[in-house]
Each structure stands twice: as C-alpha cells, then as structure tokens.
N, C-alpha and C. Protein backbone atom coordinates (compact mmCIF):
# COMPACT_ATOMS: atom_id res chain seq x y z
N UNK A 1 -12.94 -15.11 -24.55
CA UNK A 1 -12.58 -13.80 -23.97
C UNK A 1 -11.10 -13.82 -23.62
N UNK A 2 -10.39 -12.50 -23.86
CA UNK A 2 -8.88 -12.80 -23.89
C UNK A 2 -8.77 -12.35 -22.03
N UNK A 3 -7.52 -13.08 -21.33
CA UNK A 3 -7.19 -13.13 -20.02
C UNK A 3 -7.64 -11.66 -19.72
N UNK A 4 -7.20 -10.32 -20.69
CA UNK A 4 -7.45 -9.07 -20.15
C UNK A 4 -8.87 -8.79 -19.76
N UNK A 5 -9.78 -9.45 -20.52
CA UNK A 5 -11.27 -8.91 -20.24
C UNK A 5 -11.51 -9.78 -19.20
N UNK A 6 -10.95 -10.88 -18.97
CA UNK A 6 -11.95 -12.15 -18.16
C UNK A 6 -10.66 -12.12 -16.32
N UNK A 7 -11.45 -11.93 -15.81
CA UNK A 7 -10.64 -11.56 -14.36
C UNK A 7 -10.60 -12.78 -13.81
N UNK A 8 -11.52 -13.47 -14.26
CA UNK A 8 -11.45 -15.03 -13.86
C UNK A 8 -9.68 -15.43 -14.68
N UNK A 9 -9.33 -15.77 -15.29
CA UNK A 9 -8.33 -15.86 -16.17
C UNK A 9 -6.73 -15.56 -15.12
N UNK A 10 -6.80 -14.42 -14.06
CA UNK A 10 -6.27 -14.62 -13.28
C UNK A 10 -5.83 -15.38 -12.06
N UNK A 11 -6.62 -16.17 -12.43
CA UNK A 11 -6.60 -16.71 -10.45
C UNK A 11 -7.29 -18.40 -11.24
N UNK A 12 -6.26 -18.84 -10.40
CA UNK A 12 -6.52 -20.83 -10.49
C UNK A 12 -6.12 -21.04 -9.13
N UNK A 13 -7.91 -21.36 -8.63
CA UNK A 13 -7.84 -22.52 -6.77
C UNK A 13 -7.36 -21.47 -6.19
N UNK A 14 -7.57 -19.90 -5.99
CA UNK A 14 -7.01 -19.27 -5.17
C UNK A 14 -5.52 -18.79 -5.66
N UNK A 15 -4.98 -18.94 -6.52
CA UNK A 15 -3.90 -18.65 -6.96
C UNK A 15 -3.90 -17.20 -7.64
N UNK A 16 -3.29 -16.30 -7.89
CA UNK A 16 -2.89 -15.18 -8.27
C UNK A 16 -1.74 -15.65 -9.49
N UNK A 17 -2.24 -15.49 -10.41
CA UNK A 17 -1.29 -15.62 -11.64
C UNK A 17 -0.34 -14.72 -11.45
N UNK A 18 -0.39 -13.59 -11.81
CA UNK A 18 0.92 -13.06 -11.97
C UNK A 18 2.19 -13.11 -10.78
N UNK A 19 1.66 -13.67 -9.57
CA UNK A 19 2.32 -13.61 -8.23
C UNK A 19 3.29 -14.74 -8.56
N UNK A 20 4.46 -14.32 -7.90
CA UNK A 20 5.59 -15.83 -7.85
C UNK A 20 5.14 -16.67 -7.21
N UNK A 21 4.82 -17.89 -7.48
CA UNK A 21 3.91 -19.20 -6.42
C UNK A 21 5.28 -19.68 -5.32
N UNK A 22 5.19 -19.46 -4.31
CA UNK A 22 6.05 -20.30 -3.41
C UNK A 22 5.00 -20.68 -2.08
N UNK A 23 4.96 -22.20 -2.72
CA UNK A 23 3.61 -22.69 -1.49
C UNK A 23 4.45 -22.92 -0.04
N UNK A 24 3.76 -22.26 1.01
CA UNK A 24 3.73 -22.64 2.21
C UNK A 24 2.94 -23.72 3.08
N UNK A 25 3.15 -24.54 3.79
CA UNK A 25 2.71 -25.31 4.20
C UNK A 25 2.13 -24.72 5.72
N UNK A 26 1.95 -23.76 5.97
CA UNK A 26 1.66 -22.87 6.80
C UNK A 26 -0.26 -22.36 6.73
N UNK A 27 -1.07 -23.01 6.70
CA UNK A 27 -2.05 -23.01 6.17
C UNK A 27 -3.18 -23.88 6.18
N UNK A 28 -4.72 -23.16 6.49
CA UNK A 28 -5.49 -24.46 6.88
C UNK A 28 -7.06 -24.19 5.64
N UNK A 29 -7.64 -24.98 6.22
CA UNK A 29 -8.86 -24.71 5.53
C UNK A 29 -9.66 -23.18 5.85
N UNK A 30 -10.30 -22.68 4.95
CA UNK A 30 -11.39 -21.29 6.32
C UNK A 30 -12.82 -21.77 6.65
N UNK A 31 -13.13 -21.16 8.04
CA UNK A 31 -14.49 -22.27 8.07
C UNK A 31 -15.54 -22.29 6.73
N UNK A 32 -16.45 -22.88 7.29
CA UNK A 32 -17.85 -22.91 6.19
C UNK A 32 -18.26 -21.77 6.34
N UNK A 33 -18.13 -21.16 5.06
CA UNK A 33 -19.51 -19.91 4.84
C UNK A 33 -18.13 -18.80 5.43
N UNK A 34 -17.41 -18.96 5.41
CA UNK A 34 -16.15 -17.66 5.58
C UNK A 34 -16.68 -16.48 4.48
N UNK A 35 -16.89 -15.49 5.10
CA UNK A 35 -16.67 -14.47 3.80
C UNK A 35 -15.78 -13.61 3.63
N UNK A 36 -14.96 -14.04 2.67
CA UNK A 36 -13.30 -13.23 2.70
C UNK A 36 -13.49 -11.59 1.82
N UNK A 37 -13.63 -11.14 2.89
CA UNK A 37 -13.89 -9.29 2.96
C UNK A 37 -13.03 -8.24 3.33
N UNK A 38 -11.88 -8.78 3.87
CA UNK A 38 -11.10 -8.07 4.83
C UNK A 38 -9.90 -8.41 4.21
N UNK A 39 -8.79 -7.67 3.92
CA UNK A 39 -7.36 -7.73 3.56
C UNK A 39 -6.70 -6.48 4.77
N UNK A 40 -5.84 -7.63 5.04
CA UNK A 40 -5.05 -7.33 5.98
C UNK A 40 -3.51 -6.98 5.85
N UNK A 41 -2.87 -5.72 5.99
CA UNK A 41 -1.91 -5.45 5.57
C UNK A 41 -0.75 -5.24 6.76
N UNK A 42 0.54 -5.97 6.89
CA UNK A 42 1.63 -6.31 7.31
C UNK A 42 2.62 -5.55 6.89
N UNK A 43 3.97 -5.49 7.95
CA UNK A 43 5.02 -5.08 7.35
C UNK A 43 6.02 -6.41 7.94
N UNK A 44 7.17 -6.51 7.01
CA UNK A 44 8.25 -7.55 7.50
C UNK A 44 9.61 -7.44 7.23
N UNK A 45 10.44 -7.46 7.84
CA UNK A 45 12.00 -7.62 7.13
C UNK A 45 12.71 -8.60 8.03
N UNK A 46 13.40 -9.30 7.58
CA UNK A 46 14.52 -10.10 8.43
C UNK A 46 15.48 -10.44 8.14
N UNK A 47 16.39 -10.12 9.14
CA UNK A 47 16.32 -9.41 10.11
C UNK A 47 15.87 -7.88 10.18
N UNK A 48 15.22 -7.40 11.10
CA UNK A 48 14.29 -6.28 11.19
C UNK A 48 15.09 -5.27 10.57
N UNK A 49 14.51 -4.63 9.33
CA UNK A 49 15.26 -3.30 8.90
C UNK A 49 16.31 -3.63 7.95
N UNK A 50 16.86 -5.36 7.17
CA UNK A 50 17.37 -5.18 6.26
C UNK A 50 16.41 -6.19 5.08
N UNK A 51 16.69 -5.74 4.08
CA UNK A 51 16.19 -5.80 3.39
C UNK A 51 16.58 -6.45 2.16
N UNK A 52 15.86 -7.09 0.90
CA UNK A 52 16.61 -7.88 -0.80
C UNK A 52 16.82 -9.53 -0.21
N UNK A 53 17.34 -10.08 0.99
CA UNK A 53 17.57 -11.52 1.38
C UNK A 53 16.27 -12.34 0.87
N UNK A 54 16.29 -13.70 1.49
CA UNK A 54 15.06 -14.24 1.00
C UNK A 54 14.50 -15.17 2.48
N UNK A 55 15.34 -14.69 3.71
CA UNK A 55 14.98 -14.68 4.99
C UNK A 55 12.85 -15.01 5.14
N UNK A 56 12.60 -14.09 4.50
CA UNK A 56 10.85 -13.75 4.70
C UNK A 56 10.62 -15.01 4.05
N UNK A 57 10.85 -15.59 2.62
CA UNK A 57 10.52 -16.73 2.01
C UNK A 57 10.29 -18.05 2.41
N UNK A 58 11.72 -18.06 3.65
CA UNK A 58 11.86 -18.88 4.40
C UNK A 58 11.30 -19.31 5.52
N UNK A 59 11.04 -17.78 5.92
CA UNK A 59 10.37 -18.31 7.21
C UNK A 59 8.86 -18.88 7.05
N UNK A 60 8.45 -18.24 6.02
CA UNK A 60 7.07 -18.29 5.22
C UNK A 60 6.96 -19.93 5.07
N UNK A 61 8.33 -20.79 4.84
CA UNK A 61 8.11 -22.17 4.02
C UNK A 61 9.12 -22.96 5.00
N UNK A 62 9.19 -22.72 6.14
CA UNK A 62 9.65 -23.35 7.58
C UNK A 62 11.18 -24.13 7.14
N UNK A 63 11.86 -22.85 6.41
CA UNK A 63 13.13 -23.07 5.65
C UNK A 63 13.92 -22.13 6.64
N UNK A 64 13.83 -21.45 7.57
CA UNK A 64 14.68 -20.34 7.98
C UNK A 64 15.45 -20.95 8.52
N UNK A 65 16.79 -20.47 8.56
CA UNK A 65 18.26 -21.07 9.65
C UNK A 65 18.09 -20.47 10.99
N UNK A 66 17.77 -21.03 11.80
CA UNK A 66 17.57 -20.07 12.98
C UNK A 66 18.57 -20.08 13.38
N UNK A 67 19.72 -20.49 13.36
CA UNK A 67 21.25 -19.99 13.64
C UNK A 67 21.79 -18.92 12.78
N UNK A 68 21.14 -18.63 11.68
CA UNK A 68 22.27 -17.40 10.84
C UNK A 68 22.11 -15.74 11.09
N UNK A 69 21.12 -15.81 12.17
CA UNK A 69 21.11 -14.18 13.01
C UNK A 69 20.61 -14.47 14.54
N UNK A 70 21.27 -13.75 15.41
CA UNK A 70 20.96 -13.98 16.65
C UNK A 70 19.39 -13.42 16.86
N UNK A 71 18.90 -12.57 16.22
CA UNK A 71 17.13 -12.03 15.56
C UNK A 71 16.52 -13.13 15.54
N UNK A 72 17.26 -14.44 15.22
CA UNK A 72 16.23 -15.43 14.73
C UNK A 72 15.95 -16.01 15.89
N UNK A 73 17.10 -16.14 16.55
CA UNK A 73 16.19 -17.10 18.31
C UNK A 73 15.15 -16.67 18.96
N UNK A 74 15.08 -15.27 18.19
CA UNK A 74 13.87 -14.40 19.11
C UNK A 74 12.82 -15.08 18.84
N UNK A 75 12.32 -15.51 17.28
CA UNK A 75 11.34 -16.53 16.79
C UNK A 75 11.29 -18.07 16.59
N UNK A 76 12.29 -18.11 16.57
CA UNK A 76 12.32 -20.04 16.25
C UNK A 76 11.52 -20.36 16.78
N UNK A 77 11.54 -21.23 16.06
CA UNK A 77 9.71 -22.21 16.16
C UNK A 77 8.51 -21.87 15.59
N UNK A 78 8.40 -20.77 15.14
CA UNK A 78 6.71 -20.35 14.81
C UNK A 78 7.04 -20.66 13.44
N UNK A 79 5.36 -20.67 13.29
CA UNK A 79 5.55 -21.56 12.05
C UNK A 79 4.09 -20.20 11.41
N UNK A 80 4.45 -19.17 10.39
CA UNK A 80 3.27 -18.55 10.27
C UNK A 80 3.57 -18.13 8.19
N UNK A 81 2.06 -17.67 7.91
CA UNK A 81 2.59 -17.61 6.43
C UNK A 81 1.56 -16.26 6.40
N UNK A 82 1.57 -15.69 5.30
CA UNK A 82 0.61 -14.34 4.37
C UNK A 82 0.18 -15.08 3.57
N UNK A 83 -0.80 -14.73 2.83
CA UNK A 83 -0.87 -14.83 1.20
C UNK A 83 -0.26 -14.25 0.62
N UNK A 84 0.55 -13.08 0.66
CA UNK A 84 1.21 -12.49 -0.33
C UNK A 84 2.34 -11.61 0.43
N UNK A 85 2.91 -11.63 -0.58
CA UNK A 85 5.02 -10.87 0.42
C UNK A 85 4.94 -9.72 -1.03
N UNK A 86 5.06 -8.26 -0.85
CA UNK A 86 5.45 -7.62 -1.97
C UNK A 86 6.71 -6.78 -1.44
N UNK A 87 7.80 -7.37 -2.26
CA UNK A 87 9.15 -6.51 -2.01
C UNK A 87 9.39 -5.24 -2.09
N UNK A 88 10.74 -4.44 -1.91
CA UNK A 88 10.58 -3.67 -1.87
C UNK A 88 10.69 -2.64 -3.43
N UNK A 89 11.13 -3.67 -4.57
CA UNK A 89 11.13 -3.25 -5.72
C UNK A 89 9.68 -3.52 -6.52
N UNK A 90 8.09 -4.26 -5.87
CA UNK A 90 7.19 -4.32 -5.70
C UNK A 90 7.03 -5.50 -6.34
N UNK A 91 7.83 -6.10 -6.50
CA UNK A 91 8.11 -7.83 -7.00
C UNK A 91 6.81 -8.54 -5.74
N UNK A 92 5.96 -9.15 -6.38
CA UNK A 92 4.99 -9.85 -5.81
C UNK A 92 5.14 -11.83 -5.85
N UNK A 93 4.83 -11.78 -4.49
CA UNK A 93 4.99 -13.42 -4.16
C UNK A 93 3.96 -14.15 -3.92
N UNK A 94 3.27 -15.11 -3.82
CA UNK A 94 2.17 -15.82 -3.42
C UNK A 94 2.36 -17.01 -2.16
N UNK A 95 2.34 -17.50 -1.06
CA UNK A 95 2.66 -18.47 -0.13
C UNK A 95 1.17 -19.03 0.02
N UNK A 96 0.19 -18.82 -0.24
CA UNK A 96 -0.86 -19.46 0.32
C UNK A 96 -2.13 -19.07 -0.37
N UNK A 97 -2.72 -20.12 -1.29
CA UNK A 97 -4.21 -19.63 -1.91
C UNK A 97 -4.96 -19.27 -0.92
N UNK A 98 -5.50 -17.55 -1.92
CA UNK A 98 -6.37 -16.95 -1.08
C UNK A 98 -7.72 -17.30 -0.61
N UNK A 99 -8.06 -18.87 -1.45
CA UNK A 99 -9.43 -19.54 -1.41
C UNK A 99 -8.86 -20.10 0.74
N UNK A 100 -7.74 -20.21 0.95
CA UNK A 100 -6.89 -21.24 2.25
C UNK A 100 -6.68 -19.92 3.39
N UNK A 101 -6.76 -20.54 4.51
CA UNK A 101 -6.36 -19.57 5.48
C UNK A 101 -5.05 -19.56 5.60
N UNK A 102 -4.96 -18.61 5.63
CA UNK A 102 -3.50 -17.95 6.01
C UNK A 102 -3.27 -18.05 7.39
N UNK A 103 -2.24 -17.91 7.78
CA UNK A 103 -1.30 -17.67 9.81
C UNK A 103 -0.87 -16.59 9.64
N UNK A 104 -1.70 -15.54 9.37
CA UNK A 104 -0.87 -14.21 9.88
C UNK A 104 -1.35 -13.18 10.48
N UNK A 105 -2.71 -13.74 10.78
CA UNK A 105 -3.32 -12.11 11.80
C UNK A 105 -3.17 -12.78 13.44
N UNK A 106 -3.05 -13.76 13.54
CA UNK A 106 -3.11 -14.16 15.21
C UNK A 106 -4.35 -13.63 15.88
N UNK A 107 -4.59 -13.69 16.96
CA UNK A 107 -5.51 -13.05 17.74
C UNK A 107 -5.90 -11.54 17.31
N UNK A 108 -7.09 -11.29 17.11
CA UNK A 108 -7.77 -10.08 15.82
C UNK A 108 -8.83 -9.98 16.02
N UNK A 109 -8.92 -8.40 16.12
CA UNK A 109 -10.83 -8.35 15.86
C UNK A 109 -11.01 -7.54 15.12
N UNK A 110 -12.00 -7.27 14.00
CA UNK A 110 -12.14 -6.33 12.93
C UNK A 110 -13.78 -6.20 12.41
N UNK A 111 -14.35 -5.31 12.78
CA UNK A 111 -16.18 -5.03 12.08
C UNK A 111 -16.65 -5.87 12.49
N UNK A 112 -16.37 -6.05 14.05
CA UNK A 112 -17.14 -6.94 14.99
C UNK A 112 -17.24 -8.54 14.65
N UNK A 113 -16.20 -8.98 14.10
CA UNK A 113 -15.65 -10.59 14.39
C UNK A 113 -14.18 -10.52 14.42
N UNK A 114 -13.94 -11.71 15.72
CA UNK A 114 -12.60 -12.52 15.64
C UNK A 114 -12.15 -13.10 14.98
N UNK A 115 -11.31 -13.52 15.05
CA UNK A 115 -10.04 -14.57 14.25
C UNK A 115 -10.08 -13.90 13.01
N UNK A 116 -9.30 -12.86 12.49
CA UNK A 116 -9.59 -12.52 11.32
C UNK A 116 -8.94 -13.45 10.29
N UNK A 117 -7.88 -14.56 10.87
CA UNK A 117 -7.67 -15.63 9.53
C UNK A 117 -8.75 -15.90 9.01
N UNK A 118 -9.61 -15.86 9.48
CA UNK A 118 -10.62 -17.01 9.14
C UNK A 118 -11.33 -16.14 7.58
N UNK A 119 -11.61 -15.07 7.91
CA UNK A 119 -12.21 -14.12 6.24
C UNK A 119 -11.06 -13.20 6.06
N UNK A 120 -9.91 -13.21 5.95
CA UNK A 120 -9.17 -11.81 5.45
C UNK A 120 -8.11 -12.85 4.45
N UNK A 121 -7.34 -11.60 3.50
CA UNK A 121 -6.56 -12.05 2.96
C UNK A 121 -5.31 -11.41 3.20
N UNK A 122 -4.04 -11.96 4.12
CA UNK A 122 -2.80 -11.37 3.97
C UNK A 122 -1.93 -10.71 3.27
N UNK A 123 -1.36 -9.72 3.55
CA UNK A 123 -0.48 -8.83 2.44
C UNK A 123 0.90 -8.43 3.33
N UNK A 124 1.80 -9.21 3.45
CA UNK A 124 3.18 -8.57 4.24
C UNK A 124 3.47 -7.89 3.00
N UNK A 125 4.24 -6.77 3.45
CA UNK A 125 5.06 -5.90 2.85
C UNK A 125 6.75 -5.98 3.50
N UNK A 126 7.32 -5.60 2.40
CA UNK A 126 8.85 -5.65 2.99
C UNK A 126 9.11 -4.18 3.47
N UNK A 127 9.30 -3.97 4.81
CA UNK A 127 9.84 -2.81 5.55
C UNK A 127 9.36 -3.14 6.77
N UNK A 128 9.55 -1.99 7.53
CA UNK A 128 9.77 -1.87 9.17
C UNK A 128 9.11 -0.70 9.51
N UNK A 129 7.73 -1.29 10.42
CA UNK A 129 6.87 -0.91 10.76
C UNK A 129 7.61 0.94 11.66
N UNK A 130 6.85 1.79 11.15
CA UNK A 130 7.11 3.08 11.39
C UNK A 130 8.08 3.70 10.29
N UNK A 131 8.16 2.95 9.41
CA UNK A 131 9.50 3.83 8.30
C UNK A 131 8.71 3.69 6.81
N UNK A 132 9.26 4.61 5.74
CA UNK A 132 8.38 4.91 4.65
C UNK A 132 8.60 3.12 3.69
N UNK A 133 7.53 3.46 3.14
CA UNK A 133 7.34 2.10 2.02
C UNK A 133 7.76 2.55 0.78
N UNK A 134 8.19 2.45 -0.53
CA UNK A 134 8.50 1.96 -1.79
C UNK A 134 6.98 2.42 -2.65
N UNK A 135 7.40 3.26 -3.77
CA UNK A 135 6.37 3.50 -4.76
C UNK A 135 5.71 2.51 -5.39
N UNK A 136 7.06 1.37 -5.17
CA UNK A 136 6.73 0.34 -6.28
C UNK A 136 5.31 -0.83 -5.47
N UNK A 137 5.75 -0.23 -4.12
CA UNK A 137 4.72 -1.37 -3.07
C UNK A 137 3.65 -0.49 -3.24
N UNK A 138 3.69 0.82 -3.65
CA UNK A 138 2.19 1.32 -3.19
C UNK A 138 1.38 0.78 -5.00
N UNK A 139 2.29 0.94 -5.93
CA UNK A 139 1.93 0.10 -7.39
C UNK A 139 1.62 -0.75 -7.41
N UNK A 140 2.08 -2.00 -6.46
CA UNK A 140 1.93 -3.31 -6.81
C UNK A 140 0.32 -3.36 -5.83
N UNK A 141 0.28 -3.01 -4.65
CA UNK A 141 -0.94 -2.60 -3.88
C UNK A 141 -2.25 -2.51 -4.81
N UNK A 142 -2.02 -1.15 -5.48
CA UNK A 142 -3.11 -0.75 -6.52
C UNK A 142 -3.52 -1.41 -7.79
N UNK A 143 -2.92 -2.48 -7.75
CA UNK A 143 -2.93 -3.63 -8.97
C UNK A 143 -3.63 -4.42 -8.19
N UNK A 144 -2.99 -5.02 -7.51
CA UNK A 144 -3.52 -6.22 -6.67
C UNK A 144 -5.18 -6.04 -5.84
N UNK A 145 -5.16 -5.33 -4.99
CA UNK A 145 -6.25 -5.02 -4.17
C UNK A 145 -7.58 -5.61 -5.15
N UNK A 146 -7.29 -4.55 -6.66
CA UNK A 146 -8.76 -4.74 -7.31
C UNK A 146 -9.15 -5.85 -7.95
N UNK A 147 -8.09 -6.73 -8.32
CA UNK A 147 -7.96 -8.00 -8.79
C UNK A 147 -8.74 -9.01 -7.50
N UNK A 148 -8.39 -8.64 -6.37
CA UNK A 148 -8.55 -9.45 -4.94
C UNK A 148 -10.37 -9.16 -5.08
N UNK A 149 -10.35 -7.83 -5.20
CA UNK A 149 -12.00 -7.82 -4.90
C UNK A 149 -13.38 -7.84 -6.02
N UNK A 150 -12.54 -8.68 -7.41
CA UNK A 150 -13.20 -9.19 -8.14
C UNK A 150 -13.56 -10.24 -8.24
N UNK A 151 -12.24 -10.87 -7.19
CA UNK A 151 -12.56 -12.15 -7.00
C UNK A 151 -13.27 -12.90 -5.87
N UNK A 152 -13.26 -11.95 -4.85
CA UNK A 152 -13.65 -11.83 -3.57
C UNK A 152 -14.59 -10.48 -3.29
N UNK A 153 -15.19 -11.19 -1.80
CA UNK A 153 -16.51 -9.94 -2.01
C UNK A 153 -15.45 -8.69 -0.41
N UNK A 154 -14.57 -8.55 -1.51
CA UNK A 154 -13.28 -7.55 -0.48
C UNK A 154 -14.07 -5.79 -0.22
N UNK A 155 -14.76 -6.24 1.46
CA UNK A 155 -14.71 -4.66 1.40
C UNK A 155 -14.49 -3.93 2.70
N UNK A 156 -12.85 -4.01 2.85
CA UNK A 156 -12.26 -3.58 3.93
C UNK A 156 -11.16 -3.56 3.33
N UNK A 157 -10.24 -2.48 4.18
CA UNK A 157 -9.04 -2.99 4.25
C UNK A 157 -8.15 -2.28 6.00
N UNK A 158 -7.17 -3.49 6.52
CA UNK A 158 -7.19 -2.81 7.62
C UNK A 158 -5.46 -2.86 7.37
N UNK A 159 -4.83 -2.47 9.14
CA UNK A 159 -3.26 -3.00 9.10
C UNK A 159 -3.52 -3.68 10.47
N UNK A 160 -2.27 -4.60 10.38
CA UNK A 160 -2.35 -5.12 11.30
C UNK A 160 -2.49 -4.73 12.66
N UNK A 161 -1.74 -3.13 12.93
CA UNK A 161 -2.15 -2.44 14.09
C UNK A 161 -3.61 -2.45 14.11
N UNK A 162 -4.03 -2.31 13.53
CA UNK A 162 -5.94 -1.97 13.40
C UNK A 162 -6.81 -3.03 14.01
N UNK A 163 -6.43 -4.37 13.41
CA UNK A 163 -6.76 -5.73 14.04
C UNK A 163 -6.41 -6.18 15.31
N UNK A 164 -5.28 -5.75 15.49
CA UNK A 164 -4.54 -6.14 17.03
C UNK A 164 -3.93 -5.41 17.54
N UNK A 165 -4.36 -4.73 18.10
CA UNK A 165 -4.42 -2.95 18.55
C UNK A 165 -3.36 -3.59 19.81
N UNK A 166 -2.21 -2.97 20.30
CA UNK A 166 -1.80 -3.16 21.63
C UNK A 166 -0.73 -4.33 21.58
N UNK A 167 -1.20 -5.28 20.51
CA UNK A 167 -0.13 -6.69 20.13
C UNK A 167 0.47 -6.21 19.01
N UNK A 168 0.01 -5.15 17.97
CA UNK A 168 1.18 -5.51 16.79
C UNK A 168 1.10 -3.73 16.47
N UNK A 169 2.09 -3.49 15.63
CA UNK A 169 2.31 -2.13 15.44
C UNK A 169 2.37 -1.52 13.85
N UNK A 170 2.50 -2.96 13.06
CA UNK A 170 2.40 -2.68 11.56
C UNK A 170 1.25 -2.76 11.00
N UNK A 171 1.27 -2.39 9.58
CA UNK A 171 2.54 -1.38 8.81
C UNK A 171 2.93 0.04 9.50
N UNK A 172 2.49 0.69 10.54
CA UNK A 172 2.49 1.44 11.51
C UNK A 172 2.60 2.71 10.80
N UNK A 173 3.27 3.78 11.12
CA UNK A 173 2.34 5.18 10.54
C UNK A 173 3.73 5.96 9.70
N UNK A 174 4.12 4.84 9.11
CA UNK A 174 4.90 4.73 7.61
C UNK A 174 4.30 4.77 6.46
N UNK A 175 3.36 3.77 6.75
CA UNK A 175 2.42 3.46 5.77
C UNK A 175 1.22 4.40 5.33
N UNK A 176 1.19 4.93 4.23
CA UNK A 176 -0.02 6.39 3.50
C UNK A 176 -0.59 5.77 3.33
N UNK A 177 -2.12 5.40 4.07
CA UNK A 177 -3.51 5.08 3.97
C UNK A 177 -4.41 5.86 2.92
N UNK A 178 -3.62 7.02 3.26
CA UNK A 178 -4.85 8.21 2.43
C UNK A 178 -4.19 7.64 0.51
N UNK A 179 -2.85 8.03 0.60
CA UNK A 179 -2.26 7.63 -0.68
C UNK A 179 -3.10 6.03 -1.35
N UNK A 180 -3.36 4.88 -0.48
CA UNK A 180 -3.53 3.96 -1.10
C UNK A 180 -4.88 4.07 -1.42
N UNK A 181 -5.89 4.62 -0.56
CA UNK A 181 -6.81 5.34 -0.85
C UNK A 181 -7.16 6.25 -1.99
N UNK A 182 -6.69 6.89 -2.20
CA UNK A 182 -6.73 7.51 -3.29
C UNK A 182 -6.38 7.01 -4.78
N UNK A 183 -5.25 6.26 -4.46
CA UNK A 183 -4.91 5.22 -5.72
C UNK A 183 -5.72 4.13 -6.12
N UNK A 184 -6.61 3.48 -5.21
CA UNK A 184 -7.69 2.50 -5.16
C UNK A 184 -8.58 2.85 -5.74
N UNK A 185 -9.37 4.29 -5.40
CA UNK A 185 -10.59 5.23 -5.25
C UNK A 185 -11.62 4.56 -4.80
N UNK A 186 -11.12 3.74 -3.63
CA UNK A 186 -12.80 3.39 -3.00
C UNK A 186 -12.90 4.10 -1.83
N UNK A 187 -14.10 4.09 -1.52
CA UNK A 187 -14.58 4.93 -0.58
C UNK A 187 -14.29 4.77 0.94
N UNK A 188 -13.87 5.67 1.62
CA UNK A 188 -13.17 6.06 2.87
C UNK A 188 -13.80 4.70 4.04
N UNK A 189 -15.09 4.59 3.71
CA UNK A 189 -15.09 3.69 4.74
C UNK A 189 -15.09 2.21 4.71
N UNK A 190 -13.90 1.79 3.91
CA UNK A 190 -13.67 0.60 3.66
C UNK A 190 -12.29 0.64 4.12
N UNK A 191 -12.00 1.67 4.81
CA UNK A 191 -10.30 1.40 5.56
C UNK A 191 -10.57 1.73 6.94
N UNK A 192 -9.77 2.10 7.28
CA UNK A 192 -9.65 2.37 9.22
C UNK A 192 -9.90 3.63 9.43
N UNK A 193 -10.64 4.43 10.40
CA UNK A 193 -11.20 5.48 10.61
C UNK A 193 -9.46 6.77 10.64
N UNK A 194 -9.92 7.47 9.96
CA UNK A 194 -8.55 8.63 10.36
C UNK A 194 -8.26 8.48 11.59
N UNK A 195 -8.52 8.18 12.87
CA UNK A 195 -8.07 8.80 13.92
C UNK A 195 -7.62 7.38 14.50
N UNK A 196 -7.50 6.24 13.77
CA UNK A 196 -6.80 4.85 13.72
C UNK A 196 -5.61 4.54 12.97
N UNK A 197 -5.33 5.75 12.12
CA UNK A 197 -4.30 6.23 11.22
C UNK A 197 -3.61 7.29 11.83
N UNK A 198 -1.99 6.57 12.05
CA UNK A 198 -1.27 7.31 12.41
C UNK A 198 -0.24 7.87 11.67
C-alpha cells in the first residue's frame, strides 16, 4: 500500500513524518492505559509578540540564552516541551513523540480528569494569545488534527484557557474555534462549549 493510502506510513514510535524532528528532552513516559483523546492547543512567541527567531526551539530543547532578552529572566529555569510548534508560515515541528508525554499543560482539568499531560497531545502555535493566527496555521491544523486521530483515539479538542481556566489565557479569543471547526468537520461537541469561546 503506497504511504498515501496507509496512515500508518506516517508516524514511526510516535513520530509525525512530515513534522521537522527536533527531540526535546523535556518529556516522560504516559501512565499505563493513558488514552490520548485530547489535543491541546497553545499559543507562543519569544519574546512575547515577536516572531520567525528560533527562541521557541530552544526553549523547547533547554538551549535558550536566558541572557539575550530581559523576557527571559521572567522564565529561566523551566524546563517544558509540546509535541508540536506550527509557525507562523505553518511550517510544522515535532519536540516530543506523541506515543511520550509532553510538559505543556501543567496543572489541567478537562471531561472530568486531571493532569491532562498524561492523555492529550500538545500543539503550540506561534502568536500571542488574544491576537489573530495565520491561514497557514489554521492549514497546517486541518492536516494535522486528522492524521493525529487516525492514529489516536482523538476526540476532543481544547485551548489551553479551557484546561486551566484562571492560570493560562491561550490561544485566547484570537483563535476561530468555529473556523477550525468547520475546516475539520467534526462535530461541535468535541471542542469547548460556545460560551468557553471567546
């Protein structure tokens, strides 16, 4: 069967073929019997609001200069990764097989369980939570997602405001839910209720 018919053909150990591989060491096992259902969507830039550097890469692979923006002392030290970084020209990255937990929901609750590392799969996006996203991110989104839930039994999708209501604010109400929705065509209640969408 040629790679196009066979979806398996994409993905080696959690890997995403077409994604740029840059492994993070940011990353653990997920417990036993995890069922990875939930993709979790992020926004990021660094320093906050610029954008094209490779700042995110770094911090992703515990490479960042925490001296080359005074932004950065705000974080030094944490050590956190996604599974996936999509730029803002919708150039897609990989830091962490999606079979591996990721460090990027922190403290989370979503369809009545915690720790959402433990079953979700990360998606930072490049921008700044409350400002518009890139056609090319809502493209690379609508590629990716269905690939994720062929491979996985994916049937959610939240933002990180959604998970950690009060602690985090992204992709925040920049981000067209209904648009990715519609580009997906799955059904409404596999995202966050309208009135959780801002």
């Amino acid at each position: 069967m040629s790679e196009a018919g066979d979806p398996s053909a994409l993905w080696h150990d959690g890997w995403y073929r077409p994604a740029r591989a840059l492994p993070s060491p940011n990353f653990g096992p997920r417990p036993v019997g995890a069922q990875i259902d939930l993709v979790v969507l992020h926004s990021i830039s660094l320093p906050p609001g610029e954008y094209g550097g490779d700042a995110v890469q770094q911090l992703f692979t515990n490479q960042l200069d925490w001296e080359a923006h005074p932004y950065f002392q705000t974080i030094r030290g944490i050590e956190v990764s996604a599974h996936f970084y999509v730029r803002r020209d919708g150039a897609l990255w990989q830091f962490v097989s999606c079979d591996a937990r990721a460090w990027h929901a922190g403290a989370s609750s979503w369809r009545g369980r915690d720790n959402c590392n433990d079953d979700s799969i990360g998606i930072e996006l490049e921008g700044l939570e409350g400002l518009l996203f890139e056609d090319a991110q809502y493209a690379t989104l609508a590629d990716l997602c269905p690939h994720l839930a062929q491979q996985y039994p994916i049937a959610f999708v939240a933002g990180h405001e959604h998970i950690a209501p009060g602690r985090k604010e992204d992709p925040g109400p920049g981000f067209d839910w209904a648009r990715l929705r519609n580009e997906l065509g799955w059904e409404a209640a596999r995202f966050p209720p309208p009135t959780a969408q801002r």
